[in-house]
Protein backbone atom coordinates (compact mmCIF):
# COMPACT_ATOMS: atom_id res chain seq x y z
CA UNK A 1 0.00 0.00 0.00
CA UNK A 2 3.41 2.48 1.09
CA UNK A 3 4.52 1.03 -2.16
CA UNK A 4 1.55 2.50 -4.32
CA UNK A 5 1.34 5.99 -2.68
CA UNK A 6 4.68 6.53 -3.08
CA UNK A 7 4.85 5.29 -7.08
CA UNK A 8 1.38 8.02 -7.34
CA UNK A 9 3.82 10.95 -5.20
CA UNK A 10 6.70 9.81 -7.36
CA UNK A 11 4.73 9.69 -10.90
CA UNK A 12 2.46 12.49 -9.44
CA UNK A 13 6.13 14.97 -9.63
CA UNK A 14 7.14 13.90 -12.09
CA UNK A 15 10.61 11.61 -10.98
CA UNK A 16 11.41 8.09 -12.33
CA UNK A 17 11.18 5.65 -10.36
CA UNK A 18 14.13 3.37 -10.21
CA UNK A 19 12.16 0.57 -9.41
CA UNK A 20 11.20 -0.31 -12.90
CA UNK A 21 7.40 -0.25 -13.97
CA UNK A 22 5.23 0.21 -11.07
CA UNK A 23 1.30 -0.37 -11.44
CA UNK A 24 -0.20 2.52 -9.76
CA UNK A 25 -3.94 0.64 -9.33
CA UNK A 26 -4.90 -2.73 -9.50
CA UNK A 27 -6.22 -2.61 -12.83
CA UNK A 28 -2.93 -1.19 -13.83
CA UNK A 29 -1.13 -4.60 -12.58
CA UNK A 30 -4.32 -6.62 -13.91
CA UNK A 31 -3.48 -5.25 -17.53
CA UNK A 32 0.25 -5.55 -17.01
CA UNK A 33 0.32 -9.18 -16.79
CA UNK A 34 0.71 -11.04 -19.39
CA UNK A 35 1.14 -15.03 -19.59
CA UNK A 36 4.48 -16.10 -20.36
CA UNK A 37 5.28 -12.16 -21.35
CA UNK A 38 7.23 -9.66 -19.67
CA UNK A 39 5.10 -7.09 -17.19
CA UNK A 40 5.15 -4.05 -18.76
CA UNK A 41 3.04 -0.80 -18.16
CA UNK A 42 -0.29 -0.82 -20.00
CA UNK A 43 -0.05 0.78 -23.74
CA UNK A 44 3.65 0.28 -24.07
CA UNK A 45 5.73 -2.04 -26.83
CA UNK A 46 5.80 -5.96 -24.91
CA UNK A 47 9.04 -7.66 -25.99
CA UNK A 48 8.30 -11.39 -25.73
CA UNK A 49 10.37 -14.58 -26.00
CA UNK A 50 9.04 -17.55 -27.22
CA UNK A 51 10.66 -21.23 -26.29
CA UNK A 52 9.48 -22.57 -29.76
CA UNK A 53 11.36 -20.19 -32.24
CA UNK A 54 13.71 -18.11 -29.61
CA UNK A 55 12.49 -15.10 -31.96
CA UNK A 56 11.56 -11.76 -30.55
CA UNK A 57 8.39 -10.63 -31.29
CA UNK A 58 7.43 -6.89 -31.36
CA UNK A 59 3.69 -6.02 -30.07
CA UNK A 60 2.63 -2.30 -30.59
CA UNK A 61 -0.04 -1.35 -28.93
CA UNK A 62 -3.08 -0.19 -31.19
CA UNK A 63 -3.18 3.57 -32.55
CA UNK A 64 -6.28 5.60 -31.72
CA UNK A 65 -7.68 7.45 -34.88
CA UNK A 66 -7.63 10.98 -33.61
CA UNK A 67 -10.92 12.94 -33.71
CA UNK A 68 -11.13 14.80 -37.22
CA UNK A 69 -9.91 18.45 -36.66
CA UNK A 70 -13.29 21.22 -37.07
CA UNK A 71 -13.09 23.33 -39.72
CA UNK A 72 -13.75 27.34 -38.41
CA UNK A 73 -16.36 29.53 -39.95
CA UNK A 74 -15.18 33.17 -40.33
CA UNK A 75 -18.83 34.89 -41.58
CA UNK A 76 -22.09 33.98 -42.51
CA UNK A 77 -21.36 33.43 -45.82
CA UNK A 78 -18.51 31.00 -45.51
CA UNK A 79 -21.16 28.82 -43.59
CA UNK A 80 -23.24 29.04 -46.57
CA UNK A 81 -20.97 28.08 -48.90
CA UNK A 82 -19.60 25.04 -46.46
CA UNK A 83 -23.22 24.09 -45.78
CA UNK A 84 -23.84 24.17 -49.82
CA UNK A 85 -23.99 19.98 -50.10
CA UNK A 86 -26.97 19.42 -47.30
CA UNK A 87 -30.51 19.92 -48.56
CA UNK A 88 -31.76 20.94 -45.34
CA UNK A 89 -28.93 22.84 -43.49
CA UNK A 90 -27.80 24.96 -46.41
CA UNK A 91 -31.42 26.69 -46.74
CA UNK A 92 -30.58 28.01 -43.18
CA UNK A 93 -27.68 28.84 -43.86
CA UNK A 94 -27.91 30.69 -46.59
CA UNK A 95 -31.20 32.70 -45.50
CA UNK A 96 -29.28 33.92 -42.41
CA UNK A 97 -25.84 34.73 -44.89
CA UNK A 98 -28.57 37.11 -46.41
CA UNK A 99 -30.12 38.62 -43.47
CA UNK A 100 -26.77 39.54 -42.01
CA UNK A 101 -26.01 40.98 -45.15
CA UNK A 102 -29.70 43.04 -45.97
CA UNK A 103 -28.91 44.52 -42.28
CA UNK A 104 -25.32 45.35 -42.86
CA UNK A 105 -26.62 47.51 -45.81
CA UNK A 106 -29.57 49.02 -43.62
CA UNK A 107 -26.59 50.19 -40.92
CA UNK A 108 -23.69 51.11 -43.16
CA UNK A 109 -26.84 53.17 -45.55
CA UNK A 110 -28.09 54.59 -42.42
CA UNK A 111 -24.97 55.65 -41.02
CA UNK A 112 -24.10 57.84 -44.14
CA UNK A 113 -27.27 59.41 -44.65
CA UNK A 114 -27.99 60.21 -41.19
CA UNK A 115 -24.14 61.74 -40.39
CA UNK A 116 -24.76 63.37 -43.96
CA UNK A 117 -27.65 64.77 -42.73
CA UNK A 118 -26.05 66.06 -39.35
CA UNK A 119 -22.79 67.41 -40.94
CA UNK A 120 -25.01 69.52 -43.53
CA UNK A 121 -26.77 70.87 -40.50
CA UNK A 122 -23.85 71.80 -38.30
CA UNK A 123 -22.11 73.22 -41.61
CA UNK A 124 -25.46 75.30 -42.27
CA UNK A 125 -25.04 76.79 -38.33
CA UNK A 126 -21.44 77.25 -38.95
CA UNK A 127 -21.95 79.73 -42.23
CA UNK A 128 -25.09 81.60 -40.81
CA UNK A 129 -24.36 82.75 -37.20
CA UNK A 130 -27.82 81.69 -36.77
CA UNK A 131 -30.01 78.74 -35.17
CA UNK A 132 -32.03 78.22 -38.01
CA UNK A 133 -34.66 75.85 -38.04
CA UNK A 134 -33.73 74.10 -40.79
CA UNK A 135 -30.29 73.36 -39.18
CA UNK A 136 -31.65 72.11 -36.63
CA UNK A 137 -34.27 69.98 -38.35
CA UNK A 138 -31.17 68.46 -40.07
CA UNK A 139 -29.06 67.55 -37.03
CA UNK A 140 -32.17 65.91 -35.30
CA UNK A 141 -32.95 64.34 -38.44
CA UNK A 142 -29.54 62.84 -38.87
CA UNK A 143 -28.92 61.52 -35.70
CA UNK A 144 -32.72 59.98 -35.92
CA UNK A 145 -31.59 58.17 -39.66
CA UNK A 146 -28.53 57.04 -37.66
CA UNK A 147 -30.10 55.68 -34.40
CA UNK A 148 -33.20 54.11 -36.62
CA UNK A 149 -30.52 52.03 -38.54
CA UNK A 150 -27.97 51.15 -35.47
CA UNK A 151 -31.51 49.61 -34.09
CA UNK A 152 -32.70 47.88 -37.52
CA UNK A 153 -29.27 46.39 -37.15
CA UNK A 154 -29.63 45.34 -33.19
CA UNK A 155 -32.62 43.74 -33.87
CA UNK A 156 -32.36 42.09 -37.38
CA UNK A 157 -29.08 40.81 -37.98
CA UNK A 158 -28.40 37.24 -36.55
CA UNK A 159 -26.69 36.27 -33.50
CA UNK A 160 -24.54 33.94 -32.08
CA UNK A 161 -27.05 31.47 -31.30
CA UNK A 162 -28.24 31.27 -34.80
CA UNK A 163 -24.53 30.83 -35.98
CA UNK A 164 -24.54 27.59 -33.60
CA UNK A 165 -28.09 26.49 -34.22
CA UNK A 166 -26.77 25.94 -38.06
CA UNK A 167 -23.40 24.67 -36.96
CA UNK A 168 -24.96 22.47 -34.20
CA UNK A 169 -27.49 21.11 -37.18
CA UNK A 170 -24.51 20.42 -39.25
CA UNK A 171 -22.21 18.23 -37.05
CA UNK A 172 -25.66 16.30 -35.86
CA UNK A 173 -25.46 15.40 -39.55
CA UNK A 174 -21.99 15.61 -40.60
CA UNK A 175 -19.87 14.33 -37.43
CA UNK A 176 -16.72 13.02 -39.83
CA UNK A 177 -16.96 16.73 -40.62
CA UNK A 178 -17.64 19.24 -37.99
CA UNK A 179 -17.95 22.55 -37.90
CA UNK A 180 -16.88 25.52 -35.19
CA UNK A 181 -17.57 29.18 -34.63
């Protein structure tokens, strides 16, 4: 029991133990023994002698086929055009690749007009000394363009959660394939 706790402190740091393979659990030393073999620790190369043919043989333990690596989506439309093959996941795809894109139009349009709008007024109150009404109906109307749009934009474009409600509908699909945000 020493024995053990000291192999898990020794193992746990780090050291080598001088001792040779030590089993840290019993189902370490279970799957360490091996009839007529050599003990060795579990998932390493066995060297074993046979009487009949004196030969060594060589058993490697079996490779694990690694998980296939995700491939990252950028933007909406990269999803669409990954998504293209699958009847029912590209349709979602591609409508939200569109939405993002109407509403990117609705801001960058809005954000033009509407600061436009404002620097006409403010250059109007600059050149007449005055407070016309017409500068002002500019300004308020500018900064109204720009807010309406920044909102259009808040509330229409997609989100995060639609990016992974496509994704998430993909690799349920696709899972030699996967996709990540």
């Amino acid at each position: 029991m020493i024995h053990h706790r000291l192999a898990l402190i020794a193992a746990s740091l780090g050291f080598l133990t001088l001792l040779g393979p030590i089993p840290l659990s019993m189902a370490d030393e279970a799957a360490t023994q091996v009839p007529g073999g050599v003990p060795t620790p579990a998932g390493n190369t066995q060297v074993e002698k046979t009487p009949a043919n004196a030969a060594t043989q060589v058993k490697v333990a079996p490779v694990c086929k690694s998980a296939p690596l995700p491939v990252y989506i950028e933007d909406w439309g990269r999803l669409a055009d990954l998504t293209r093959e699958d009847s029912e996941v590209f349709p979602r795809a591609e409508f939200w690749a569109k939405r993002h894109e109407q509403t990117s139009w609705i801001r960058g349009g809005g954000l033009i007009v509407g600061g436009g709008a404002v620097v006409l007024g403010i250059a109007d109150r600059l050149t007449d000394d005055t407070s016309s009404r017409r500068a002002k109906w500019s300004i308020a109307g500018g900064v109204g363009v720009a807010l309406v749009s920044a909102f259009v934009y808040w509330a229409f474009d997609p989100d995060r959660d639609d990016l992974l409600t496509v994704i998430n509908q993909w690799n349920f699909r696709h899972p030699d394939r996967p996709l990540a945000p």
